[in-house]
PDB file of N, CA and C in Angstrom:
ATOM      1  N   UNK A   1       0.832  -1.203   0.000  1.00  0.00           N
ATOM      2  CA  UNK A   1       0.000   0.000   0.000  1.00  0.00           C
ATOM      3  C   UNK A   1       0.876   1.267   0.000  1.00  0.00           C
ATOM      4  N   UNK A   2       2.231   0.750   1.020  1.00  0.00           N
ATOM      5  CA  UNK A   2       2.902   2.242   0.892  1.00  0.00           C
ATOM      6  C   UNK A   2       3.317   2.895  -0.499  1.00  0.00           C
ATOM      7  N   UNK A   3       3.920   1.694  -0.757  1.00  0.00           N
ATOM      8  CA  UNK A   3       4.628   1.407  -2.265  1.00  0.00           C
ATOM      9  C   UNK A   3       3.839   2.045  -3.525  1.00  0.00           C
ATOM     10  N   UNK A   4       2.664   2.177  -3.133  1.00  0.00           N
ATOM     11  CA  UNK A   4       1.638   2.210  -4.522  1.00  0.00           C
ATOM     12  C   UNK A   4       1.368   3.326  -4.382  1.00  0.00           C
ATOM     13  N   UNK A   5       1.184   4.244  -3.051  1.00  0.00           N
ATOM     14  CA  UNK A   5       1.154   5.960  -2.131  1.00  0.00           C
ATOM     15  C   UNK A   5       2.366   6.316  -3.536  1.00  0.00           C
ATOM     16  N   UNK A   6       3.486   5.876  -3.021  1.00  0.00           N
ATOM     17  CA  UNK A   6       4.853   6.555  -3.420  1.00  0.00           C
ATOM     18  C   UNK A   6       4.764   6.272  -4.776  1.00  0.00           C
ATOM     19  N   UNK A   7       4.368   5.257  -5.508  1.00  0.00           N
ATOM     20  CA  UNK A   7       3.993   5.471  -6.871  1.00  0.00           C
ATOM     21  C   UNK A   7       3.356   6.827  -7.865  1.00  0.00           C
ATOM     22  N   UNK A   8       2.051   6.822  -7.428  1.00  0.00           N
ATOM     23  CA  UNK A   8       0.968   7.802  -7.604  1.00  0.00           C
ATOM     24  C   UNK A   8       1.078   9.190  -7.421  1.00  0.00           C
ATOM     25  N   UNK A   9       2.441   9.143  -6.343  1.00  0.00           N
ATOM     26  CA  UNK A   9       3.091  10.435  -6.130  1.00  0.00           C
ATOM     27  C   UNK A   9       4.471  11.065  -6.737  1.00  0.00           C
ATOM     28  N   UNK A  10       5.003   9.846  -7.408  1.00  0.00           N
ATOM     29  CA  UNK A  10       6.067  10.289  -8.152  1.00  0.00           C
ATOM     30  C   UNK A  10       5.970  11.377  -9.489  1.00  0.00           C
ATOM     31  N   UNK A  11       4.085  10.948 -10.332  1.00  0.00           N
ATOM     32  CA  UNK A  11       4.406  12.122 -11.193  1.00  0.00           C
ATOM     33  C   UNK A  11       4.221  13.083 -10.849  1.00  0.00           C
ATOM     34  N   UNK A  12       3.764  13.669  -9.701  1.00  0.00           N
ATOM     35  CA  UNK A  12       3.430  14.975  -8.804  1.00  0.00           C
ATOM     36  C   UNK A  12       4.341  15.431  -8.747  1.00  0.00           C
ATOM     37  N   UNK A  13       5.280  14.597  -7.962  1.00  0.00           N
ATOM     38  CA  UNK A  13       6.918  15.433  -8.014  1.00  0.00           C
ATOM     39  C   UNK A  13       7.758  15.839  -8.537  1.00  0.00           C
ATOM     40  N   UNK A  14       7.570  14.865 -10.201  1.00  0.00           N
ATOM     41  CA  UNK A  14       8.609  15.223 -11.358  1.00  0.00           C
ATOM     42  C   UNK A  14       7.677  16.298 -12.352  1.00  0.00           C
ATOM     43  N   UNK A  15       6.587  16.665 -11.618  1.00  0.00           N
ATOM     44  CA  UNK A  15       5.773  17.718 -12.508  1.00  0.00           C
ATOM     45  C   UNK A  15       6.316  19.582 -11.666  1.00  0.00           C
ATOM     46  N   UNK A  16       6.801  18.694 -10.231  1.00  0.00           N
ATOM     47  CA  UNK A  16       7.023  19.899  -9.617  1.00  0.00           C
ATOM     48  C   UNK A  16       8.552  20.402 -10.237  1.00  0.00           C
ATOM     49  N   UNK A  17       9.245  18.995 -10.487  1.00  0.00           N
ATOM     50  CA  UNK A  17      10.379  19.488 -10.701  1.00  0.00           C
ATOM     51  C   UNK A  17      10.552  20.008 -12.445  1.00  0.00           C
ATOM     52  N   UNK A  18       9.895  19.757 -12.888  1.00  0.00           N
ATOM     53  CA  UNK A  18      10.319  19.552 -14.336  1.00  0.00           C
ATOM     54  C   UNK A  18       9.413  21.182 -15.039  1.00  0.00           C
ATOM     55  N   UNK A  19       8.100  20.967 -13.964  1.00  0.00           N
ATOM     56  CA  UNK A  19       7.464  22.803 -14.763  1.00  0.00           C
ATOM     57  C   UNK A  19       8.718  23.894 -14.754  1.00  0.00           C
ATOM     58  N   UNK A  20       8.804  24.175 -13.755  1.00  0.00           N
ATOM     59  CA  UNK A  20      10.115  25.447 -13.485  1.00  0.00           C
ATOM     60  C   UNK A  20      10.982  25.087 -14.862  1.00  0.00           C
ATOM     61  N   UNK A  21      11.838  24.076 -14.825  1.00  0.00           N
ATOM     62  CA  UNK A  21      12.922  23.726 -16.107  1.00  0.00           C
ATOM     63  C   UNK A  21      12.103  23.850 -17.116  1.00  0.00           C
ATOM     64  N   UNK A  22      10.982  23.165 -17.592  1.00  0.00           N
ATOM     65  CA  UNK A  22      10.283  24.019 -19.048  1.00  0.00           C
ATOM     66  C   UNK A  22       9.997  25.194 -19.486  1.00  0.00           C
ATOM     67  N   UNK A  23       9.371  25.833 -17.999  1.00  0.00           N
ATOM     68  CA  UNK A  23       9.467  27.747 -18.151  1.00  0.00           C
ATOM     69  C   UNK A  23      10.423  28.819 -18.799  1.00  0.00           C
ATOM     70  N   UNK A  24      11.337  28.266 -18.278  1.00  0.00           N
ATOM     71  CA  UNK A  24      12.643  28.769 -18.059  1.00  0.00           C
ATOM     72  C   UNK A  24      13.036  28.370 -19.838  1.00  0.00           C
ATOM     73  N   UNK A  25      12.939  27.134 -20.489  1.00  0.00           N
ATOM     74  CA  UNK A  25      13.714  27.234 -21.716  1.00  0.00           C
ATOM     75  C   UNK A  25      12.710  27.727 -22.446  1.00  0.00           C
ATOM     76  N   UNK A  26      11.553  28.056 -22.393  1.00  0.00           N
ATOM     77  CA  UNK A  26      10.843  29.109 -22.972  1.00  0.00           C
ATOM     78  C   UNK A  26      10.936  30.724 -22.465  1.00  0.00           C
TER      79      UNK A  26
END
């Protein structure tokens, strides 16, 4: 169950990380 939490939440995080870096090369 934890495992599947931390799943579901990984694209959340690489959306947090990755908007800023797309902004920016626009």
């Amino acid at each position: 169950m934890k495992k599947k939490k931390a799943l579901a939440s990984l694209p959340y995080l690489v959306s947090i990380l990755f908007l800023p870096w797309w902004v920016s090369l626009h």
